[in-house]
N, C-alpha and C. Protein backbone atom coordinates (compact mmCIF):
# COMPACT_ATOMS: atom_id res chain seq x y z
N UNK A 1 11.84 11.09 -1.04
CA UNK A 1 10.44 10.85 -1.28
C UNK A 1 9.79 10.45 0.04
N UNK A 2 8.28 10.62 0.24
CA UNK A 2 7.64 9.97 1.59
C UNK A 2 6.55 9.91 0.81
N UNK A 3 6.49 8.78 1.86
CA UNK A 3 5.39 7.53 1.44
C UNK A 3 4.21 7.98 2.58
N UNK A 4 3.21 7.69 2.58
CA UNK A 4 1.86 7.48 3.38
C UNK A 4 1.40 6.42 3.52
N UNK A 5 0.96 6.07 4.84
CA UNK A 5 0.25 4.72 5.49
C UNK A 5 -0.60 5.68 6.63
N UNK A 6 -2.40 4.62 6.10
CA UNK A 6 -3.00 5.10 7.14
C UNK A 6 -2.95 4.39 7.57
N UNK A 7 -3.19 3.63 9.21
CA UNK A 7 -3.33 2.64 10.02
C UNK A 7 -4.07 2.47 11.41
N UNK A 8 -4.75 1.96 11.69
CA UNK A 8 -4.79 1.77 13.35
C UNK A 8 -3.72 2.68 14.30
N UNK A 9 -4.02 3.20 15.13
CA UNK A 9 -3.05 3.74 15.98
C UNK A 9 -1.57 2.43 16.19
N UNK A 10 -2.21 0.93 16.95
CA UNK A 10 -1.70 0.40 17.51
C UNK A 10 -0.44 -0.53 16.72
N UNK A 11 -0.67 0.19 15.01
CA UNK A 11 0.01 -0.32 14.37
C UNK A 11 1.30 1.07 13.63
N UNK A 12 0.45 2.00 14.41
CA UNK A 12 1.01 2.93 13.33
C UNK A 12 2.59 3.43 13.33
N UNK A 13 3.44 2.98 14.51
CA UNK A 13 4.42 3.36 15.17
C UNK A 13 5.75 2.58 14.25
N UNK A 14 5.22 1.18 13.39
CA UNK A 14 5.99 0.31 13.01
C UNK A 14 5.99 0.10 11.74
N UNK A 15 6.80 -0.55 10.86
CA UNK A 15 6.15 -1.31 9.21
C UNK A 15 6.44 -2.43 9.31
N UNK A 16 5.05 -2.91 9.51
CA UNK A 16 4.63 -4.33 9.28
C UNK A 16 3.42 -4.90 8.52
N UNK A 17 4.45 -6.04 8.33
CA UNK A 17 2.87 -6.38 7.14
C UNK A 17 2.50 -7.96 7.68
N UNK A 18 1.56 -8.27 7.27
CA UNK A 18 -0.15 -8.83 8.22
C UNK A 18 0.53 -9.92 7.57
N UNK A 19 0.34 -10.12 5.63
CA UNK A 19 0.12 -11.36 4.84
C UNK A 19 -0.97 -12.11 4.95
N UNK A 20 -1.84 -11.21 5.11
CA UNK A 20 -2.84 -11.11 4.81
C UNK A 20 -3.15 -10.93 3.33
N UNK A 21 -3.99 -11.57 2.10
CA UNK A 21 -4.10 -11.38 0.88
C UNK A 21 -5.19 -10.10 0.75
N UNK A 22 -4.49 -9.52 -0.13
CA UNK A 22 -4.70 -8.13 -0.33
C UNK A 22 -4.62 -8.07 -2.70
N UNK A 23 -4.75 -7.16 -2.59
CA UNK A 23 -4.76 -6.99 -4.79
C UNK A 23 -3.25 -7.52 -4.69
N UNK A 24 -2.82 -6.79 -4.39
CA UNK A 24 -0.74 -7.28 -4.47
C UNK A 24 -0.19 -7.73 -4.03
N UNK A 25 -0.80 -9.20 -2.98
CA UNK A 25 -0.47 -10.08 -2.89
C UNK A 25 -1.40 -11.28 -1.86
N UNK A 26 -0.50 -12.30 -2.52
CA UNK A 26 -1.61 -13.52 -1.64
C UNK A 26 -0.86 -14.03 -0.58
N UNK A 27 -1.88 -14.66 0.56
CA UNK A 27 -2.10 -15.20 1.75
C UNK A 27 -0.11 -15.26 1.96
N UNK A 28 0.44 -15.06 2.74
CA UNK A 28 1.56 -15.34 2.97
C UNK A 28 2.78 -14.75 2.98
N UNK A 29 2.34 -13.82 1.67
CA UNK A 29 3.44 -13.09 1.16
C UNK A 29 3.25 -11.69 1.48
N UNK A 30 4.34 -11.37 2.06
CA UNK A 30 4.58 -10.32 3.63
C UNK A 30 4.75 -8.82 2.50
N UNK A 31 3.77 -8.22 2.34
CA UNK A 31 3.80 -6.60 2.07
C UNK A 31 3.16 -5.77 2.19
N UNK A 32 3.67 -4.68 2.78
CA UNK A 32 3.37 -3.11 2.93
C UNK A 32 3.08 -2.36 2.10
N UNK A 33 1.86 -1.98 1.95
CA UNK A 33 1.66 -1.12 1.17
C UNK A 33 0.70 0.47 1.48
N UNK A 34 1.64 1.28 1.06
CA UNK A 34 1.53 2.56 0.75
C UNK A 34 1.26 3.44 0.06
N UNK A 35 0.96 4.88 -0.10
CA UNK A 35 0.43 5.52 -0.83
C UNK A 35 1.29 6.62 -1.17
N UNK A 36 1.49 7.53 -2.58
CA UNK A 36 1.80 8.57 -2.56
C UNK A 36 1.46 9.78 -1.82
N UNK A 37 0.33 9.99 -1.52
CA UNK A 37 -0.25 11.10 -0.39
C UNK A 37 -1.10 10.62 0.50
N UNK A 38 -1.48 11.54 1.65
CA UNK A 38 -2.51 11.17 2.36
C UNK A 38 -3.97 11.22 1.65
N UNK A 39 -4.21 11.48 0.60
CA UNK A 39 -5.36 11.70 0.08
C UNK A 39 -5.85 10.37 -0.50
N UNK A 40 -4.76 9.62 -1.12
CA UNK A 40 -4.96 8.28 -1.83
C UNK A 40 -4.77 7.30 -0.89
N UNK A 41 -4.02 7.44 0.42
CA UNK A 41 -3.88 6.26 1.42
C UNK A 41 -5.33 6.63 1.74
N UNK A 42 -6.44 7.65 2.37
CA UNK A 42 -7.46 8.02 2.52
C UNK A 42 -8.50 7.21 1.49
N UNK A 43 -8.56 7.41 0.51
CA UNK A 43 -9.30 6.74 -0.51
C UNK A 43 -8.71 5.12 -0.49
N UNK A 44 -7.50 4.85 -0.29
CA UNK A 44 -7.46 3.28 -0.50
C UNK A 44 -8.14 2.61 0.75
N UNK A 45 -7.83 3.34 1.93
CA UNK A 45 -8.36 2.56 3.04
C UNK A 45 -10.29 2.75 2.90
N UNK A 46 -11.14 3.71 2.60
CA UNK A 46 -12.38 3.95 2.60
C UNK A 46 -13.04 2.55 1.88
N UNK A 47 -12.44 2.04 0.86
CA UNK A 47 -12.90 1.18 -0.24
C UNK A 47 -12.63 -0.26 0.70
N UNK A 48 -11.76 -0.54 1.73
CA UNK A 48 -12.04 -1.54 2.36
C UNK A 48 -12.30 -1.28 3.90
N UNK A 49 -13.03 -0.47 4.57
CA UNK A 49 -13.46 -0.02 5.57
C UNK A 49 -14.72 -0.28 5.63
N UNK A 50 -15.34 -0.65 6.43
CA UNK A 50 -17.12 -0.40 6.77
C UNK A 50 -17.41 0.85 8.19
N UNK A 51 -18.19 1.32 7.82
CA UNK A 51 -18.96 2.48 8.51
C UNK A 51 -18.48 2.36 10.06
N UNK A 52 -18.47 1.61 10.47
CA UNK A 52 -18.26 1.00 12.41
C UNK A 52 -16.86 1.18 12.44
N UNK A 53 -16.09 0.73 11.30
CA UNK A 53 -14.51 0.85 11.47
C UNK A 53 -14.09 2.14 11.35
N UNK A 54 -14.66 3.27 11.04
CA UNK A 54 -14.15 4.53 10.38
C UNK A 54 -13.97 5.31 11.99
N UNK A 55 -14.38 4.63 12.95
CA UNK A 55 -14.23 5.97 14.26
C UNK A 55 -13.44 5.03 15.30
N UNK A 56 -12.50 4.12 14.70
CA UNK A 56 -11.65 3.48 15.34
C UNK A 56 -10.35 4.96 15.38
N UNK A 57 -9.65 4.71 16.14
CA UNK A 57 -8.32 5.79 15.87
C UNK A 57 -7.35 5.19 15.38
N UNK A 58 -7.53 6.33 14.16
CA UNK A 58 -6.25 5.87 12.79
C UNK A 58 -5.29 6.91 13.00
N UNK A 59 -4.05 6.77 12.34
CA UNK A 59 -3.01 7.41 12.48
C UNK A 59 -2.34 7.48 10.92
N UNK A 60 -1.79 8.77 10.53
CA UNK A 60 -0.89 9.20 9.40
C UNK A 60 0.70 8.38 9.59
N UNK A 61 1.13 7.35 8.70
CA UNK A 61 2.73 7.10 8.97
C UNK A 61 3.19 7.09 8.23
N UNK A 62 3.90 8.32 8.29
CA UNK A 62 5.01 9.54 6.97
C UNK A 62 6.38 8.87 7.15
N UNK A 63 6.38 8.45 5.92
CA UNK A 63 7.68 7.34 5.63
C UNK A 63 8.59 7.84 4.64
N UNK A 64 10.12 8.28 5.06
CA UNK A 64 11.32 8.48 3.98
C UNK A 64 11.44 7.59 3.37
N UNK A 65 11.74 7.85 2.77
CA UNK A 65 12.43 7.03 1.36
C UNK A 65 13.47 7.63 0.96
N UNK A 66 15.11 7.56 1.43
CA UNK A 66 16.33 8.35 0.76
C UNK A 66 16.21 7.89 -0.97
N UNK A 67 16.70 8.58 -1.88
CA UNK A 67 17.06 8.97 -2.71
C UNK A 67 17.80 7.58 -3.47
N UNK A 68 18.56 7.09 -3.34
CA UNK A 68 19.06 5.82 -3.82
C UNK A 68 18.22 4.24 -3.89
N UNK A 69 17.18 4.68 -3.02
CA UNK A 69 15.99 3.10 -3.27
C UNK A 69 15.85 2.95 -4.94
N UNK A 70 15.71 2.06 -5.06
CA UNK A 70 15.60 1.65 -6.59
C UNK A 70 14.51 1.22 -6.26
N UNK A 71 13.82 1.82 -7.34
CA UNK A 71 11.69 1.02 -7.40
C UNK A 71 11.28 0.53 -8.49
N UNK A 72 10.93 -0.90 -8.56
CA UNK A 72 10.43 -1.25 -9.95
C UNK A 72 9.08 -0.56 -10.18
N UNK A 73 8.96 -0.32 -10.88
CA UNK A 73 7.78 0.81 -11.86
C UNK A 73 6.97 -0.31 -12.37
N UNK A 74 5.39 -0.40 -12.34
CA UNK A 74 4.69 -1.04 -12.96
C UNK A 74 3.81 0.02 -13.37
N UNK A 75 3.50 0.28 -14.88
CA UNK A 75 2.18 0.99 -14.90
C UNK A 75 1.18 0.47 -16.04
N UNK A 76 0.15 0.67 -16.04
CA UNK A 76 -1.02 0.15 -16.08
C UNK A 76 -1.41 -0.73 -17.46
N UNK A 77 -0.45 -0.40 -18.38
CA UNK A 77 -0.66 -0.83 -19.83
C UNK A 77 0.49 -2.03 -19.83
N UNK A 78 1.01 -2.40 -18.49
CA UNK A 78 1.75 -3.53 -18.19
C UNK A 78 1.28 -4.50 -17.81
N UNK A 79 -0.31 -4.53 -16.97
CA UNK A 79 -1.19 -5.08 -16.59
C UNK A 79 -2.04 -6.06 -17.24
N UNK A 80 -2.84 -6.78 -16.70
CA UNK A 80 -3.73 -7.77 -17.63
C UNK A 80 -4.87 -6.24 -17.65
N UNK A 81 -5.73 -6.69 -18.56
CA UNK A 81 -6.80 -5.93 -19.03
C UNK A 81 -7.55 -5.65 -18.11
N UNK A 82 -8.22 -6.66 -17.19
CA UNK A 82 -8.80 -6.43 -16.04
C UNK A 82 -8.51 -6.49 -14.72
N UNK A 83 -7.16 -5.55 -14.67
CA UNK A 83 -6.41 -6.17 -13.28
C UNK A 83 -6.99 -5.14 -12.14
N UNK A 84 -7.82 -4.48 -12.64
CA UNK A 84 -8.22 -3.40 -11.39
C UNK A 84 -9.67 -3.26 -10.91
N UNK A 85 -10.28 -4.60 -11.25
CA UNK A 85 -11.41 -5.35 -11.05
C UNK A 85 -11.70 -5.52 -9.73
N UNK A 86 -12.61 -5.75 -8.76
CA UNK A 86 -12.80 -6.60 -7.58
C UNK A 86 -11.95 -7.39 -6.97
N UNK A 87 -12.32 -7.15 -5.74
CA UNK A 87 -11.62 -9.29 -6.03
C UNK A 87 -13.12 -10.01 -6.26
N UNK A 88 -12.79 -11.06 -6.52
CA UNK A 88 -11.40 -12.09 -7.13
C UNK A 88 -11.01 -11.77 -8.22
N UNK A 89 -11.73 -10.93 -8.98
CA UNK A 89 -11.55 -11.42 -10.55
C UNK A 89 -10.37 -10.56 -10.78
N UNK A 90 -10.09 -9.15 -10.19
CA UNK A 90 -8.59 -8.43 -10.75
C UNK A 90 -7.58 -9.09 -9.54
N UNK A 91 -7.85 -9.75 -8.64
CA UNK A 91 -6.73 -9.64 -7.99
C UNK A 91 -5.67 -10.86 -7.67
N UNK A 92 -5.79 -11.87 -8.55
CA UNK A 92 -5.63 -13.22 -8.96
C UNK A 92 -4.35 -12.67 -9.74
N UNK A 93 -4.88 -11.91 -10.95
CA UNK A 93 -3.21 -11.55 -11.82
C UNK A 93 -2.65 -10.57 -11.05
N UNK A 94 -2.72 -9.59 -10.49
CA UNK A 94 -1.79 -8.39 -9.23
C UNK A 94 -1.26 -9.06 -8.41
N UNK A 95 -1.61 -10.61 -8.28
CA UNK A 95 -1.23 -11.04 -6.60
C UNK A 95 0.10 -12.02 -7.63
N UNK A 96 -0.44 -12.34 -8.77
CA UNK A 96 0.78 -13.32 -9.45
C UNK A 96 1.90 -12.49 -9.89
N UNK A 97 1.53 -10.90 -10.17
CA UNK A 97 2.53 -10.43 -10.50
C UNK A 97 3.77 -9.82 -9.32
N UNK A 98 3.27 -9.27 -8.72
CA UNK A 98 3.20 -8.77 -7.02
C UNK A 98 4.17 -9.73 -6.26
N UNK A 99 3.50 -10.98 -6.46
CA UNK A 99 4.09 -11.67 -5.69
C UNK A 99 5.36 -12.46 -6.23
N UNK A 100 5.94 -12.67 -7.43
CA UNK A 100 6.97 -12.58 -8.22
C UNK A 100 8.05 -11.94 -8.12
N UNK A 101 7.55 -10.45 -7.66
CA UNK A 101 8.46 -9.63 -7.71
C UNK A 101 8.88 -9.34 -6.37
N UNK A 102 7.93 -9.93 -5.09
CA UNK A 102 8.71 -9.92 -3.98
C UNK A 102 9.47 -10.89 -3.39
N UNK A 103 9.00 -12.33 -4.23
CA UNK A 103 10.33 -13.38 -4.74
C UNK A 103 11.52 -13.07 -4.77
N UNK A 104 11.63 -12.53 -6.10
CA UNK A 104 12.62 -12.05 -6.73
C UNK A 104 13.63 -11.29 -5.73
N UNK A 105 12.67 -10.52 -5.00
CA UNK A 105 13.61 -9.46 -4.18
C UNK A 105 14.55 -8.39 -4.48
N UNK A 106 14.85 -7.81 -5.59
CA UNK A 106 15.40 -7.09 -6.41
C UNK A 106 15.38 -5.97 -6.16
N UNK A 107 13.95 -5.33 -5.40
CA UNK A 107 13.75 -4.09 -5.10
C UNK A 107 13.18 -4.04 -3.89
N UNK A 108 13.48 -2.81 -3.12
CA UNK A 108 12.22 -2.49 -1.64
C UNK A 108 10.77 -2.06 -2.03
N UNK A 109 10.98 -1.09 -3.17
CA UNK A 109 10.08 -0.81 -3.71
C UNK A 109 9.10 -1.34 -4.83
N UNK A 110 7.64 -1.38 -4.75
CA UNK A 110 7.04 -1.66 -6.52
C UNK A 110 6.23 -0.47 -6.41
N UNK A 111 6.23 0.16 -7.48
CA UNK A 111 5.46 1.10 -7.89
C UNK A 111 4.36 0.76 -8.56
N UNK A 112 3.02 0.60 -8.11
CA UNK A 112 1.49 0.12 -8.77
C UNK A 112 0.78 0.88 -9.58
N UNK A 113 -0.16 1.07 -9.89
CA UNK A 113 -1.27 2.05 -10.25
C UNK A 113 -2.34 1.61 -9.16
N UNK A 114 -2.96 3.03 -8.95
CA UNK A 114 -4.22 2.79 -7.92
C UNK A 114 -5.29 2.08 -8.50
N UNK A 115 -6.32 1.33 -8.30
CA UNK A 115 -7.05 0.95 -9.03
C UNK A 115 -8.52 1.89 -8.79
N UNK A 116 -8.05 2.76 -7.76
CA UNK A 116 -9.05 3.49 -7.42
C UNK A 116 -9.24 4.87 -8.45
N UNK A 117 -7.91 5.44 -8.33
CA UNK A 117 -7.57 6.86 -9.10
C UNK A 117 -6.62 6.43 -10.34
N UNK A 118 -7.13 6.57 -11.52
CA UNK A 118 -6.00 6.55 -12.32
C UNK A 118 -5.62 7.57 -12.57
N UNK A 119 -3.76 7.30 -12.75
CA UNK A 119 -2.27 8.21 -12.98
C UNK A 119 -2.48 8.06 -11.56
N UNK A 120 -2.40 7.83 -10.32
CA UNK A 120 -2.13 7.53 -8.91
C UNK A 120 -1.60 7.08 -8.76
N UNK A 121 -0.47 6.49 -7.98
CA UNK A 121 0.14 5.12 -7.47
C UNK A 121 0.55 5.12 -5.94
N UNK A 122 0.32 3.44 -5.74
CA UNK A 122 0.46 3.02 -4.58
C UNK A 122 2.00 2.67 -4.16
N UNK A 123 2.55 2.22 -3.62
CA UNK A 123 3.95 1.45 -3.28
C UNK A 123 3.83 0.84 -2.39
N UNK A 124 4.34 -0.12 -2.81
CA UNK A 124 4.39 -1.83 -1.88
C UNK A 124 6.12 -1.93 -1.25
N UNK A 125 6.14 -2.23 -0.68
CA UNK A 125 7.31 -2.56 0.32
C UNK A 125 7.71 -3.87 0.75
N UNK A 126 8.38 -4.81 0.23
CA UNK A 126 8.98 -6.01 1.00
C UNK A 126 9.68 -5.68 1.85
N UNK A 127 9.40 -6.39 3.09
CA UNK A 127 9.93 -5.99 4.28
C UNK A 127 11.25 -6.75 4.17
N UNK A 128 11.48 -7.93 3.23
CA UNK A 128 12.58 -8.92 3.12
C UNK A 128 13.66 -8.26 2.64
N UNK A 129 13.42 -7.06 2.23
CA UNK A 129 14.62 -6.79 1.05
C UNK A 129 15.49 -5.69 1.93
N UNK A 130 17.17 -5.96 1.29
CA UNK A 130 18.21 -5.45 2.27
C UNK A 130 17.84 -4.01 2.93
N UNK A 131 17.09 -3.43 1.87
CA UNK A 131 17.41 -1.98 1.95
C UNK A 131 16.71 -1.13 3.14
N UNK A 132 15.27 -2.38 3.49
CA UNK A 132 13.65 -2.00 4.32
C UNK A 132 14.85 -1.35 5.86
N UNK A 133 15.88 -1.82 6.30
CA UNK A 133 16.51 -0.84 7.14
C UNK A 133 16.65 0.61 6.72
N UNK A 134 16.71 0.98 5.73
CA UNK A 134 16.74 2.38 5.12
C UNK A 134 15.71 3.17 5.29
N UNK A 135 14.42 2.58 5.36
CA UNK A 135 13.09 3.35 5.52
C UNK A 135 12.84 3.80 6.99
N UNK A 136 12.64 5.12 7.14
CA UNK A 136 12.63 5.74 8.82
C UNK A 136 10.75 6.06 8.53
N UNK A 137 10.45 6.08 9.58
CA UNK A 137 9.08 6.83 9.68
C UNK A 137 9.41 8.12 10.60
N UNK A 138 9.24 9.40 9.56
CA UNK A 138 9.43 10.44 10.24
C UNK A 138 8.78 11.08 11.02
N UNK A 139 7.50 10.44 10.99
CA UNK A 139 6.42 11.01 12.05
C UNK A 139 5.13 10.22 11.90
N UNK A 140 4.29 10.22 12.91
CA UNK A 140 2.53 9.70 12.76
C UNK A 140 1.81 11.08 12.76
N UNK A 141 0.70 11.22 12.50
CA UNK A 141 -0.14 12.13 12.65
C UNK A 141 -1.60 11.36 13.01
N UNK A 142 -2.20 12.03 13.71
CA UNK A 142 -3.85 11.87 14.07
C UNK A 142 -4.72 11.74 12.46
N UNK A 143 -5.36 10.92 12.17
CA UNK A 143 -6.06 11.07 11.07
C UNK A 143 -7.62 10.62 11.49
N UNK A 144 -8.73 11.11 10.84
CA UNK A 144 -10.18 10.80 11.11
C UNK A 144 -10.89 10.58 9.67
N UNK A 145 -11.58 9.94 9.89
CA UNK A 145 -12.10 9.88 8.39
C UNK A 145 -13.46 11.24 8.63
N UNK A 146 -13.49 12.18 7.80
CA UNK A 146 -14.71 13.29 7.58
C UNK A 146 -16.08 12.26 7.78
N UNK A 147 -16.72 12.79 8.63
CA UNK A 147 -18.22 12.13 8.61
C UNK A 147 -19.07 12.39 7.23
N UNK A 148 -18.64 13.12 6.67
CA UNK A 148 -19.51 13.64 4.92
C UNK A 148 -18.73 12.27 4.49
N UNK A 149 -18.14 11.55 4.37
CA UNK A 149 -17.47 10.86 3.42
C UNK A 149 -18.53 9.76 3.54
N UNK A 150 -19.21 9.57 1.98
CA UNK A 150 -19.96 8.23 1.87
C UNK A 150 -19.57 7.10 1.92
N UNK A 151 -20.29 5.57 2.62
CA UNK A 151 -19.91 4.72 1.60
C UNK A 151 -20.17 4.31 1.19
C-alpha cells in the first residue's frame, strides 16, 4: 500500500510529526498523518491552508507500507455523532479517541474517515510504534496547489 503526505519541501524528505494538536490528536501526542491519494492529502491540506501559504513549495511524500502492517480500522458509525465537526466541537472526541490508541501502541497504523470526503480515509502513523522502521518513502514529487482552487 502507499500512503500520501503533502508537505513543505523542508519537511518532505522525512516522517515527522510536529504534536502539534490537530482532529486526531492533542498538543503532545506525536502523529503523522496521511492520506490515501494525492487528491485527499490535496483536499486535507486546502481546508487548513490560507491563500499566502498555497505558493510556499510543497512536495508529494509517497510512502510504502509492506503488506504485514496491521491497521486498526475506525469507520465512521464508530464515531461520536458529531466527530467531523470544526474544531473544537468534533475534535475533542477524535483527539480522545486517537490519542488512546497511540497510547496503546498496538498498531503503526489507524485508519480514519476523512471528515472532508466521505468513504475516504486518512492514516495516522505513530512514530512510537516498533514497526514506523518499516515505512520507506519511495519518492517526493513537486506538488502546487492549481490557482482555480477556491478558498
Amino acid at each position: 500500500m502507499e500512503l500520501y503526505r503533502i508537505t513543505t519541501k523542508q519537511w518532505s524528505e522525512r516522517l515527522v510529526a510536529s504534536g502539534y494538536p490537530a482532529r486526531w490528536n492533542s498538543i503532545g501526542v506525536y502523529t503523522i498523518y496521511t492520506a490515501s491519494s494525492r487528491s485527499l492529502a490535496c483536499l486535507e491540506n486546502l481546508v487548513h491552508l490560507d491563500i499566502a501559504s498555497l505558493s510556499k513549495l510543497f512536495r508529494v511524500c509517497v510512502i510504502h507500507v509492506p503488506p504485514e502492517i496491521m491497521i486498526h480500522n475506525l469507520e465512521a458509525d464508530q464515531l461520536p455523532e458529531n466527530w467531523f465537526l470544526s474544531a473544537p466541537e468534533g475534535y475533542a472526541q477524535c483527539q480522545s479517541i486517537a490519542d488512546k490508541w497511540n497510547l496503546e501502541n498496538n498498531t503503526l497504523l489507524l485508519k480514519v474517515p476523512s471528515a472532508i470526503i466521505m468513504n475516504e480515509y486518512n492514516y495516522l502513523i505513530n512514530p512510537k510504534n516498533k514497526d514506523f522502521k518499516k515505512l520507506k518513502i519511495i519518492g517526493t514529487e513537486p506538488f502546487f496547489f492549481d490557482d482555480r482552487l477556491k478558498l
